[in-house]
PDB file of N, CA and C in Angstrom:
ATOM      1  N   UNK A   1       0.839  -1.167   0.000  1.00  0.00           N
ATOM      2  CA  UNK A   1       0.000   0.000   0.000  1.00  0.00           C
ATOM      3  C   UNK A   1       0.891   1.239   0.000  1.00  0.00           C
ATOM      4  N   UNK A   2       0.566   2.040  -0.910  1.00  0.00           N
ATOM      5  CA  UNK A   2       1.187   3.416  -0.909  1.00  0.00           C
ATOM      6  C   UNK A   2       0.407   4.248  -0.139  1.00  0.00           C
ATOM      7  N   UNK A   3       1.566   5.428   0.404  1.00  0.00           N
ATOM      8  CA  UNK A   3       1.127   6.677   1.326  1.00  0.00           C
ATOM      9  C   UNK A   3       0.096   7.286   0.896  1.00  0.00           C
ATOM     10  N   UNK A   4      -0.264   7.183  -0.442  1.00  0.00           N
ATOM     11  CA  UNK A   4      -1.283   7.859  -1.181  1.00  0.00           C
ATOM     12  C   UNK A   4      -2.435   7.547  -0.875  1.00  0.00           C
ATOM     13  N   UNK A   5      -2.456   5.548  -1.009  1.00  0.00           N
ATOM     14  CA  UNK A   5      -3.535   5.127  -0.809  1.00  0.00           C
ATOM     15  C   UNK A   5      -4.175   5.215   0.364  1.00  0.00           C
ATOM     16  N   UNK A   6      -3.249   4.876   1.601  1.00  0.00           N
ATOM     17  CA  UNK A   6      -3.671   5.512   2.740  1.00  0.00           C
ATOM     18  C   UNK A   6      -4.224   6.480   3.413  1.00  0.00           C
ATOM     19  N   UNK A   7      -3.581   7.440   2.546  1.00  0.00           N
ATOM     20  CA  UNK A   7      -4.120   9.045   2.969  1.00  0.00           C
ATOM     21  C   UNK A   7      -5.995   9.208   2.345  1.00  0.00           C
ATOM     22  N   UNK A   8      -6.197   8.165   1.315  1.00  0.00           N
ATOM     23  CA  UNK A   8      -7.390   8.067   0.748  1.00  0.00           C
ATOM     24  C   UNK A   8      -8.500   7.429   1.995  1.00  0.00           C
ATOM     25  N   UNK A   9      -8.147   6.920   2.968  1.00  0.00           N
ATOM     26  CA  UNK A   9      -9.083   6.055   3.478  1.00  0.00           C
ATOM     27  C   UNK A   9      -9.372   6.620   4.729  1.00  0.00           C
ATOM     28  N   UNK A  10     -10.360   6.441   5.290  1.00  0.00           N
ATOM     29  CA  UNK A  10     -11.269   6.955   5.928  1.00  0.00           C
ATOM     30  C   UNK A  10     -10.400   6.835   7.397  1.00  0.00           C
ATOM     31  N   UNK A  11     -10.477   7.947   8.148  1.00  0.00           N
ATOM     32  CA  UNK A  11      -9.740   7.630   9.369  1.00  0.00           C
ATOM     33  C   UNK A  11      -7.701   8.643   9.323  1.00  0.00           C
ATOM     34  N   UNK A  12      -7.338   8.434   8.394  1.00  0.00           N
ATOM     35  CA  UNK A  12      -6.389   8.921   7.434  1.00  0.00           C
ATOM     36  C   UNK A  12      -6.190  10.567   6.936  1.00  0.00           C
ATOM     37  N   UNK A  13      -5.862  11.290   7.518  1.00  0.00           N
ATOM     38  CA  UNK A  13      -5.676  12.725   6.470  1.00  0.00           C
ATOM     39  C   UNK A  13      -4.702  13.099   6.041  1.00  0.00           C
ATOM     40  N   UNK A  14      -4.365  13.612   4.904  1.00  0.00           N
ATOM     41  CA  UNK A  14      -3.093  13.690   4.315  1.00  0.00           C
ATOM     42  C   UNK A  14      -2.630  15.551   4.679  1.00  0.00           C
ATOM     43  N   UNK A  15      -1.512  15.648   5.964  1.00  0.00           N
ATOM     44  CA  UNK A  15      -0.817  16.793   6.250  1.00  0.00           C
ATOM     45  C   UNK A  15       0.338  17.299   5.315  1.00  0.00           C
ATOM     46  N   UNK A  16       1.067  16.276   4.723  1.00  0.00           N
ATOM     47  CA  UNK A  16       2.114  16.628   3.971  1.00  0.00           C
ATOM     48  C   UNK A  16       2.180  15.283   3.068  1.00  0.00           C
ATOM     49  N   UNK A  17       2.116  15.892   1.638  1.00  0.00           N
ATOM     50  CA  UNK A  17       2.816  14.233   1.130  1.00  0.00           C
ATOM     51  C   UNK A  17       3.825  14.449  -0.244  1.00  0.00           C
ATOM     52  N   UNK A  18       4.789  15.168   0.432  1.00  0.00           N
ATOM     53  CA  UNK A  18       5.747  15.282  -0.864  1.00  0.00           C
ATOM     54  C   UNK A  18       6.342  14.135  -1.734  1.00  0.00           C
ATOM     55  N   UNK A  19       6.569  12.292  -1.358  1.00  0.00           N
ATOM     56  CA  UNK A  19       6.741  11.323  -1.965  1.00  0.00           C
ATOM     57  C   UNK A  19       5.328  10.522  -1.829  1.00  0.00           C
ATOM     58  N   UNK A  20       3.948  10.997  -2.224  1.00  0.00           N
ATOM     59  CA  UNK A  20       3.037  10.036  -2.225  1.00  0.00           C
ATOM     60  C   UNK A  20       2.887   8.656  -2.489  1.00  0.00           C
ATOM     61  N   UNK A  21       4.245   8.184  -3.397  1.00  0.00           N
ATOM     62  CA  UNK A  21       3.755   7.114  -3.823  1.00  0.00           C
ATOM     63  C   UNK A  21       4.683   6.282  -2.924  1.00  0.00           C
ATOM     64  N   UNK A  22       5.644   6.390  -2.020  1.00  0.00           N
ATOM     65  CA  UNK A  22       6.222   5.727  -1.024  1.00  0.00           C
ATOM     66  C   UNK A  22       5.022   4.353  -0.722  1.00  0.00           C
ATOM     67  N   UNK A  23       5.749   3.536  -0.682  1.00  0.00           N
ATOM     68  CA  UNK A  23       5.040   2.282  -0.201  1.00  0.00           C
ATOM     69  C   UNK A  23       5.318   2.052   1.220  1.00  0.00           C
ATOM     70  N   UNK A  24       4.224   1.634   1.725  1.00  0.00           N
ATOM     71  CA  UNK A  24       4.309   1.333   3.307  1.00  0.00           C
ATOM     72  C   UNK A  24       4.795  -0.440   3.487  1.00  0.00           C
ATOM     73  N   UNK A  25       6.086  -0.799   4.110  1.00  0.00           N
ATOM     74  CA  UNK A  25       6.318  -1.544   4.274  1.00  0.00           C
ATOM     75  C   UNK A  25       6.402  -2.561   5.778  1.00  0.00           C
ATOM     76  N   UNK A  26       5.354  -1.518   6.860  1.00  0.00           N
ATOM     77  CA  UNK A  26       5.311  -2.136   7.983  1.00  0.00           C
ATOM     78  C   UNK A  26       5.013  -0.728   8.708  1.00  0.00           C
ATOM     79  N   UNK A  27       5.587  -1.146  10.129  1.00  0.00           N
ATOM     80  CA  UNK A  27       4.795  -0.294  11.079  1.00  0.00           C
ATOM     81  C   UNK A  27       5.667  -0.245  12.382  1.00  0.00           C
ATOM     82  N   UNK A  28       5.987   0.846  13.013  1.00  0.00           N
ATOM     83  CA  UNK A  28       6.709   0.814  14.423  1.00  0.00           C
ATOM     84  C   UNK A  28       6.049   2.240  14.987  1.00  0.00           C
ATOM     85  N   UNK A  29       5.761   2.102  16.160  1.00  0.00           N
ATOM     86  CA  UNK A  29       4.950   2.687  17.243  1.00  0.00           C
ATOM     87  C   UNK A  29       6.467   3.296  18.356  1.00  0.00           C
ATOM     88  N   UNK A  30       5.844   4.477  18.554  1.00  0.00           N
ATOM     89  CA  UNK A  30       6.782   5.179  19.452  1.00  0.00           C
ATOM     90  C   UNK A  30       7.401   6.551  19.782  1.00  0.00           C
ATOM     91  N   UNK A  31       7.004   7.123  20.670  1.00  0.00           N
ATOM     92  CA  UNK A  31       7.544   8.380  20.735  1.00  0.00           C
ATOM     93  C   UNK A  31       8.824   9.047  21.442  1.00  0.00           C
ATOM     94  N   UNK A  32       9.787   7.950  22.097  1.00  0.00           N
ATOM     95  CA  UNK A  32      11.057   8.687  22.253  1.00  0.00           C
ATOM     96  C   UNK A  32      12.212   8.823  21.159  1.00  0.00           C
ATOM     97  N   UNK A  33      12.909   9.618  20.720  1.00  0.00           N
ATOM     98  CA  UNK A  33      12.951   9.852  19.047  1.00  0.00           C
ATOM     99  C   UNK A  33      14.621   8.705  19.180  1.00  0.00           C
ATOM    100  N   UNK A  34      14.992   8.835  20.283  1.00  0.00           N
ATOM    101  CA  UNK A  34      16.523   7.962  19.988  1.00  0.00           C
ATOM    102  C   UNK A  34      15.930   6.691  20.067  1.00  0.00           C
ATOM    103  N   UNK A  35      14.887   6.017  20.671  1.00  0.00           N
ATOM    104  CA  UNK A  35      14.273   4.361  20.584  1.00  0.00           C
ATOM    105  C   UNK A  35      13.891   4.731  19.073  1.00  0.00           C
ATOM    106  N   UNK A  36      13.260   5.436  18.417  1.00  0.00           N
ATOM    107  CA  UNK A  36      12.878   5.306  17.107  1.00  0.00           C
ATOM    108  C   UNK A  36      14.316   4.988  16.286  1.00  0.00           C
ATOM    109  N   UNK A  37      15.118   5.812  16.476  1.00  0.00           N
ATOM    110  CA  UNK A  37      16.074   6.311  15.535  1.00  0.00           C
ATOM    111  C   UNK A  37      16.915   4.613  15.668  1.00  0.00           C
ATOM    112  N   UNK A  38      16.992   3.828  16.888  1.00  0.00           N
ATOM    113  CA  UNK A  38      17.537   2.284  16.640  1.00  0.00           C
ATOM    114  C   UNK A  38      17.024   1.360  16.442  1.00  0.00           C
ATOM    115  N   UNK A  39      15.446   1.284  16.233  1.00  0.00           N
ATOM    116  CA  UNK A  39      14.519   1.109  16.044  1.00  0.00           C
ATOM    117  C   UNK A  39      13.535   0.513  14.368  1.00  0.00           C
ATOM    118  N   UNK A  40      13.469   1.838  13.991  1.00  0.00           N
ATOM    119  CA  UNK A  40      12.549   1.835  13.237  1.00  0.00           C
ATOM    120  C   UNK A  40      13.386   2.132  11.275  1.00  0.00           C
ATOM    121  N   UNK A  41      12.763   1.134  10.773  1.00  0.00           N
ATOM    122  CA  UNK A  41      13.117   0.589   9.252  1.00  0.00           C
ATOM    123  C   UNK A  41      13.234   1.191   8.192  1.00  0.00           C
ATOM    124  N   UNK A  42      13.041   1.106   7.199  1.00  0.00           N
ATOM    125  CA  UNK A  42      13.425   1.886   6.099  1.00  0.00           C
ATOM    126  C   UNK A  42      12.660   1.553   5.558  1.00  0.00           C
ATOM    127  N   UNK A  43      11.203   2.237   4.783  1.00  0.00           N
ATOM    128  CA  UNK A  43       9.874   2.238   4.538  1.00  0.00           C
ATOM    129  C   UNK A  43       8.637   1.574   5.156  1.00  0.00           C
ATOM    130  N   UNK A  44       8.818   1.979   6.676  1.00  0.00           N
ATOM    131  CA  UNK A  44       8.084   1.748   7.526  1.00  0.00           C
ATOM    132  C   UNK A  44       7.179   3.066   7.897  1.00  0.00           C
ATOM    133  N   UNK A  45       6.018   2.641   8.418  1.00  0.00           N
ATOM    134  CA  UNK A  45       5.081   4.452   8.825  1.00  0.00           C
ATOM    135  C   UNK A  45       5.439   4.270   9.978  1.00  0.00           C
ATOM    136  N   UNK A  46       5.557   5.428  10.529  1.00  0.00           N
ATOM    137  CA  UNK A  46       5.896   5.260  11.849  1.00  0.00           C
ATOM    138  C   UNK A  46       4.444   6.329  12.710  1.00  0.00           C
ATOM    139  N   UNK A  47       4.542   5.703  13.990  1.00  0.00           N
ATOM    140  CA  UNK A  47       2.950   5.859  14.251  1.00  0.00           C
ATOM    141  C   UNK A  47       3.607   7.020  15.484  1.00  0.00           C
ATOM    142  N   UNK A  48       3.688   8.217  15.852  1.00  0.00           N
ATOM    143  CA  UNK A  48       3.941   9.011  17.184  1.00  0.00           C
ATOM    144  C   UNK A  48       2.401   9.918  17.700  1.00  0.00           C
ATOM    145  N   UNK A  49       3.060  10.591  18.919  1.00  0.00           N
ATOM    146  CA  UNK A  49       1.690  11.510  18.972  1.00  0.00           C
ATOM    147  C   UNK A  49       3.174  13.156  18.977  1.00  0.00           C
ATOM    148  N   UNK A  50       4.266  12.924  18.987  1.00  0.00           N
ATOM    149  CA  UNK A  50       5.129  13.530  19.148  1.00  0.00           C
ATOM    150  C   UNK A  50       5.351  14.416  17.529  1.00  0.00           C
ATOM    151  N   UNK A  51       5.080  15.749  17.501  1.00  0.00           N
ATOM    152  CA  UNK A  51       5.440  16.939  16.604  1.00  0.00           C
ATOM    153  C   UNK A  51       6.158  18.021  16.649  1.00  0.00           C
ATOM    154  N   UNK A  52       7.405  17.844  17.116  1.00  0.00           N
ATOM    155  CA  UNK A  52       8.200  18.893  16.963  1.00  0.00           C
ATOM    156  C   UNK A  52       9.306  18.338  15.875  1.00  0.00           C
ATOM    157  N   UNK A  53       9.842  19.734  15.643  1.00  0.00           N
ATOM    158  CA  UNK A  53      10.672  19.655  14.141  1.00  0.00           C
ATOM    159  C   UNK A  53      11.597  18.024  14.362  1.00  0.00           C
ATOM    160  N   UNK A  54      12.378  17.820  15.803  1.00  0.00           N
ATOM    161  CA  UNK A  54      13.050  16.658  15.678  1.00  0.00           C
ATOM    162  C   UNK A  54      12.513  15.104  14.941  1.00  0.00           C
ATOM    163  N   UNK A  55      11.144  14.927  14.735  1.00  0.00           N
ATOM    164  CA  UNK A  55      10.596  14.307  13.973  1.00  0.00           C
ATOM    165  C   UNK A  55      10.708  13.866  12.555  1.00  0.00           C
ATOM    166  N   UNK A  56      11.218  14.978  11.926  1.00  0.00           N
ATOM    167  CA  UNK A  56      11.232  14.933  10.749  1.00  0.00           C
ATOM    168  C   UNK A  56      13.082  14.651  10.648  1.00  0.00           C
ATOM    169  N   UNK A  57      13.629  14.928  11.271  1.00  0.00           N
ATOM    170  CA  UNK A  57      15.364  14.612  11.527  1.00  0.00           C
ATOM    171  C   UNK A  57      14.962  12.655  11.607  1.00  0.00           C
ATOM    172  N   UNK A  58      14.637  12.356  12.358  1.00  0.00           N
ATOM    173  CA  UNK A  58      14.090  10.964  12.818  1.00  0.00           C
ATOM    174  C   UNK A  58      13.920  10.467  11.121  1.00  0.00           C
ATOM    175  N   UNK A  59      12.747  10.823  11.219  1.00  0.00           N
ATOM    176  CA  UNK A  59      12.237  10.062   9.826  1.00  0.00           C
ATOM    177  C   UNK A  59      13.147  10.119   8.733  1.00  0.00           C
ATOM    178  N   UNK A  60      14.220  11.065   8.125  1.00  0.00           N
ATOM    179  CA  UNK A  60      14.734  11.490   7.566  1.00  0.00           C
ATOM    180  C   UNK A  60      15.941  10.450   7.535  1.00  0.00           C
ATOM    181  N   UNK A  61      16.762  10.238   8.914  1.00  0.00           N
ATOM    182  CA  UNK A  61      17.786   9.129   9.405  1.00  0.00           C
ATOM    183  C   UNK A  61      17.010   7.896   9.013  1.00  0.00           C
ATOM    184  N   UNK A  62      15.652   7.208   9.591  1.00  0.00           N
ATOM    185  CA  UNK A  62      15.362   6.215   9.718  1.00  0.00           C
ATOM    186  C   UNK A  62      14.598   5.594   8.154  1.00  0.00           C
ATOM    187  N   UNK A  63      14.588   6.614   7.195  1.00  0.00           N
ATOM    188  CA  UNK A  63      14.002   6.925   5.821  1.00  0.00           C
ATOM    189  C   UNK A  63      12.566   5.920   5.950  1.00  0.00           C
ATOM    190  N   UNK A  64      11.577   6.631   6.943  1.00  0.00           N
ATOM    191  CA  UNK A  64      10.529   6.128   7.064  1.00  0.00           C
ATOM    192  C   UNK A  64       9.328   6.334   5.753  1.00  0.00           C
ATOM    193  N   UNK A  65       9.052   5.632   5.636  1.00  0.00           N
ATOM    194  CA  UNK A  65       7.715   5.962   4.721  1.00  0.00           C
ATOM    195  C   UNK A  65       6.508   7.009   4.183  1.00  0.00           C
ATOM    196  N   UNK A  66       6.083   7.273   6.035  1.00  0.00           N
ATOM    197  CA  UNK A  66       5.330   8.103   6.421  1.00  0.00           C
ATOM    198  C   UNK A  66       5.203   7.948   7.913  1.00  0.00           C
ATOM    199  N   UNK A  67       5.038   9.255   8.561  1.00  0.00           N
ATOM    200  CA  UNK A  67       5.073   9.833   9.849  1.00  0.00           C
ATOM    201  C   UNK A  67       3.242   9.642  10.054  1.00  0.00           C
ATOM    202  N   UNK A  68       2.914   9.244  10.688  1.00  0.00           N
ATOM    203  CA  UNK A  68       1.153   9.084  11.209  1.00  0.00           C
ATOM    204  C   UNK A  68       1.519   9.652  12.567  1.00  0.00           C
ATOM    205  N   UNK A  69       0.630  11.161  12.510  1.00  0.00           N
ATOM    206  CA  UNK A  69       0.159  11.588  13.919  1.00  0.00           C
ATOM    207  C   UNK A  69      -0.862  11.336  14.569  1.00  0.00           C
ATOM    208  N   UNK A  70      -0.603  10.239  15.488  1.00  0.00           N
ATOM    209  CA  UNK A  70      -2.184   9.924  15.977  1.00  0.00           C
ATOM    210  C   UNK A  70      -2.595  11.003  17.254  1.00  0.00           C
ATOM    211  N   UNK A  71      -4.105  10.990  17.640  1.00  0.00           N
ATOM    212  CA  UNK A  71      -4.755  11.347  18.468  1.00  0.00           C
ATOM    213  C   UNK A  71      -4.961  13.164  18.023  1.00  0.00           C
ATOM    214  N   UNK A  72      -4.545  12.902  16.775  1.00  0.00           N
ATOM    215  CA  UNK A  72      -4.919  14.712  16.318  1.00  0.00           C
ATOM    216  C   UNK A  72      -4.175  15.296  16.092  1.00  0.00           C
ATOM    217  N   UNK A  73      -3.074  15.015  16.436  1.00  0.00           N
ATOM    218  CA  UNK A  73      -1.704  15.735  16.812  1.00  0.00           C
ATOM    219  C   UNK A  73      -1.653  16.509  15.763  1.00  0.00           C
ATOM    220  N   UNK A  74      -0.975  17.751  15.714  1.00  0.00           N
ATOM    221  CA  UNK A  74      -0.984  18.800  14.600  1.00  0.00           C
ATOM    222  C   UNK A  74       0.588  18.942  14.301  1.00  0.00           C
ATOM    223  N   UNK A  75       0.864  19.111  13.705  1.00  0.00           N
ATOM    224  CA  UNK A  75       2.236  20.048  12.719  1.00  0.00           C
ATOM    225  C   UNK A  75       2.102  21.710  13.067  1.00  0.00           C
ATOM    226  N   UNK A  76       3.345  22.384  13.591  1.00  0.00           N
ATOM    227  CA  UNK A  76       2.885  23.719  13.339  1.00  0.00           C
ATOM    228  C   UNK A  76       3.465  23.989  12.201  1.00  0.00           C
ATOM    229  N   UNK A  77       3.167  25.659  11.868  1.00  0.00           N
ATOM    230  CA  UNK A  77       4.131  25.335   9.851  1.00  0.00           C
ATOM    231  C   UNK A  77       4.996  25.531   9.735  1.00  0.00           C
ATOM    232  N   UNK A  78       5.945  25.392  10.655  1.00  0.00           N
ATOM    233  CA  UNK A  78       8.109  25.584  10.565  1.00  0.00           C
ATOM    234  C   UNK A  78       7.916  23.836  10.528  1.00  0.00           C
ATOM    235  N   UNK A  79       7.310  22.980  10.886  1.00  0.00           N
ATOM    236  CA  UNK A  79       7.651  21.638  11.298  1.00  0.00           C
ATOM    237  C   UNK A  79       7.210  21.363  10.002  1.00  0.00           C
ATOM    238  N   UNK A  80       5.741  21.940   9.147  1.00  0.00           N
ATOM    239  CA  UNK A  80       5.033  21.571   8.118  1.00  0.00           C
ATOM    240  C   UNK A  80       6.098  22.081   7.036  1.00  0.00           C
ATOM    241  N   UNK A  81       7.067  22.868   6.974  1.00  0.00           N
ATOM    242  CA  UNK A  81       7.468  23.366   5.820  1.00  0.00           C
ATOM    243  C   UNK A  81       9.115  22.465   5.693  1.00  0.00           C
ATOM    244  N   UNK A  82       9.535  22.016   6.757  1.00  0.00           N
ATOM    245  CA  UNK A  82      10.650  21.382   6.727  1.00  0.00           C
ATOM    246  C   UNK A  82      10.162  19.994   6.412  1.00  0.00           C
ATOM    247  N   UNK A  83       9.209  19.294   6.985  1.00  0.00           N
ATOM    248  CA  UNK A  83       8.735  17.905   6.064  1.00  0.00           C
ATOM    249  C   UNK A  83       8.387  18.006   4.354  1.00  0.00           C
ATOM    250  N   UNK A  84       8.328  19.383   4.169  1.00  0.00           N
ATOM    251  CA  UNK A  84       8.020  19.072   2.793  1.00  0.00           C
ATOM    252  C   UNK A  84       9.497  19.615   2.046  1.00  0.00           C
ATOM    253  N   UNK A  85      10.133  20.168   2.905  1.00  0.00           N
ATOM    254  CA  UNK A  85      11.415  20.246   2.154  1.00  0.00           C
ATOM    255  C   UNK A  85      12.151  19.152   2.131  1.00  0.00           C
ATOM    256  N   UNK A  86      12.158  18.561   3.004  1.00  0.00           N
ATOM    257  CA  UNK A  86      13.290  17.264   3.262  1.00  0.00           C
ATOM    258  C   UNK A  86      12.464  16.104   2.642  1.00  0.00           C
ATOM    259  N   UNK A  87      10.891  16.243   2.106  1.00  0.00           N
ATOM    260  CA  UNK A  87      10.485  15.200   1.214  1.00  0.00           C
ATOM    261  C   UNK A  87       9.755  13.938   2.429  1.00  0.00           C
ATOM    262  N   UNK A  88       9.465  14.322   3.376  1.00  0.00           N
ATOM    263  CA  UNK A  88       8.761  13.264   4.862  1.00  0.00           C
ATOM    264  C   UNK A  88       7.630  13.561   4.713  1.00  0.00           C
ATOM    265  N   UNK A  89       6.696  12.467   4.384  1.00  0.00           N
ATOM    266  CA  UNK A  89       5.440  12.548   3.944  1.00  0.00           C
ATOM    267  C   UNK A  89       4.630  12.393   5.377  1.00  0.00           C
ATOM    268  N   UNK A  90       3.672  12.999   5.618  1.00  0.00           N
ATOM    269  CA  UNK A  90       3.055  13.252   7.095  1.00  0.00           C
ATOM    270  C   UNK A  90       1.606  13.079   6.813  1.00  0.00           C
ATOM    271  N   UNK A  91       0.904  11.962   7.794  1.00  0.00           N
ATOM    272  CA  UNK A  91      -0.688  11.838   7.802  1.00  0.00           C
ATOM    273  C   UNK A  91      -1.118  12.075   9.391  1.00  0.00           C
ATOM    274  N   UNK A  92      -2.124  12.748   9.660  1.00  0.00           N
ATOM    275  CA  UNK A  92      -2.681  12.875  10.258  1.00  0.00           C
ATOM    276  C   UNK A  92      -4.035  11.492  11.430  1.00  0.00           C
ATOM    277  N   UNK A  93      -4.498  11.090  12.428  1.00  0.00           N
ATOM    278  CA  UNK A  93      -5.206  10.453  12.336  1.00  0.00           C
ATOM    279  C   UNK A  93      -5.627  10.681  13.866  1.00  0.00           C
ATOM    280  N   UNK A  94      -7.319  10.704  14.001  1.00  0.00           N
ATOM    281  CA  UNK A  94      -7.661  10.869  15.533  1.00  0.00           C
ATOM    282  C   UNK A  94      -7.594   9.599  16.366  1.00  0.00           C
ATOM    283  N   UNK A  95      -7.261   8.566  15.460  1.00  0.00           N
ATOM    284  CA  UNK A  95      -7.423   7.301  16.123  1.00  0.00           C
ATOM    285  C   UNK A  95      -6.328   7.218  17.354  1.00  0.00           C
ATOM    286  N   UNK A  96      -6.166   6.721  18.623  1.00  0.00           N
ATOM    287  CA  UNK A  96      -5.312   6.651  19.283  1.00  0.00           C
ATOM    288  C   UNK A  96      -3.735   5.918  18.817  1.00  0.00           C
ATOM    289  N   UNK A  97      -2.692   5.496  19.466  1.00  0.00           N
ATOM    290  CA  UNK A  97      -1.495   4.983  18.387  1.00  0.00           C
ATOM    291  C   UNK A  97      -1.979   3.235  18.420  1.00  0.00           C
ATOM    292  N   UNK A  98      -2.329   2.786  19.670  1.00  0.00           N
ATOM    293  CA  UNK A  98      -2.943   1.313  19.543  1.00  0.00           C
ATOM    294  C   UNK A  98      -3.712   1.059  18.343  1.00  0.00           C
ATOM    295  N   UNK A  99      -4.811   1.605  18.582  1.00  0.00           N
ATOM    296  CA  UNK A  99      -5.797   1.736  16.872  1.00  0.00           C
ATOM    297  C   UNK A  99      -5.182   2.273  15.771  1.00  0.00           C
ATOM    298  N   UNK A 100      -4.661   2.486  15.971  1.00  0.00           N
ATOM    299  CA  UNK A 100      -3.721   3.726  14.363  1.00  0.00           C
ATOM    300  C   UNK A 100      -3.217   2.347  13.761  1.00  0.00           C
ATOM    301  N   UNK A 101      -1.892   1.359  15.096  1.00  0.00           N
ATOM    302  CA  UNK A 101      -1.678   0.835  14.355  1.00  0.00           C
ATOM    303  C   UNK A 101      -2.127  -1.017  13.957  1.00  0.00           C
ATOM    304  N   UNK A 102      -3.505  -0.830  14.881  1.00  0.00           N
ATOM    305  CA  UNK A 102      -4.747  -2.219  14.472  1.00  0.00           C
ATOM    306  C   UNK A 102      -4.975  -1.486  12.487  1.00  0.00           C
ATOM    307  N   UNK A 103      -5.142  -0.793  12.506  1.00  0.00           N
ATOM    308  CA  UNK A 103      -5.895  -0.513  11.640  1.00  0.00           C
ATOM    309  C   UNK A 103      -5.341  -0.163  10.235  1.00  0.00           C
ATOM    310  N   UNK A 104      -3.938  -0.126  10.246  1.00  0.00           N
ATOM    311  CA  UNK A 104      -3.032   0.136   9.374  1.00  0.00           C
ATOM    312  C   UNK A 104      -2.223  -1.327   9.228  1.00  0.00           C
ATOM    313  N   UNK A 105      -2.124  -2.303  10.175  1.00  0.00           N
ATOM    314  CA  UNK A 105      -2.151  -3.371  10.289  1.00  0.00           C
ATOM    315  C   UNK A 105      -2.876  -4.692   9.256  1.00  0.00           C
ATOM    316  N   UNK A 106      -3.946  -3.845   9.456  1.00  0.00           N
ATOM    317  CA  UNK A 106      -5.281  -4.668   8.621  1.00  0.00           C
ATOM    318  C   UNK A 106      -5.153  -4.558   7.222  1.00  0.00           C
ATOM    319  N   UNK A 107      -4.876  -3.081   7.093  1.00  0.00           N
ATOM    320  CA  UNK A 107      -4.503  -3.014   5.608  1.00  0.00           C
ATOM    321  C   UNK A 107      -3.335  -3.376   5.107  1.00  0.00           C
ATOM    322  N   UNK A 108      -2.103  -3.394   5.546  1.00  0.00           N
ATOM    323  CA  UNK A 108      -1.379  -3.915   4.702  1.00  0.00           C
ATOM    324  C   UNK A 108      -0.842  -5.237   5.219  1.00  0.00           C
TER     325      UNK A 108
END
């Protein structure tokens, strides 16, 4: 499943998607950014509730797929304008990170 397709489905909003067609190749849950950074794969979404700019440094090292903010979590636009410079595709989702990642699970 691509970031694209994801961002299409219900539950899903698309905040940033400068490589849409990135394929999602799994899933890691977590918000302390150095457990991510030894952690987490190389076209994997990664599921946080955590939005400050160090996020996109993370994803960037860990060449994640897509960043899923669960529980609402917002981007402000210094964080929104550096994910789209550095090319870190960012979805949005109110689902909590347990459900974020049942449900992203299911799909791919």
């Amino acid at each position: 499943m691509t970031v694209k397709e994801l961002s299409e489905l219900s539950g899903f909003s698309p905040v940033c998607l400068p490589e849409p067609e990135r394929e999602i190749e799994g899933c890691y849950c977590g918000d302390l950014l150095s457990w991510v950074m030894g952690r987490a794969s190389s076209g994997q979404a990664w599921i946080t509730i955590m939005s400050n700019i160090n996020i996109i440094a993370v994803a960037t090292l860990c060449d994640t797929s897509v960043i899923i903010l669960s529980e609402d979590v917002a981007l402000d636009d210094g964080v929104l304008g550096t994910a789209e410079a550095r090319g870190v595709n960012v979805l949005s989702t109110a689902l909590p990170t347990y459900e974020a990642a049942k449900e992203l699970s299911a799909l791919i």
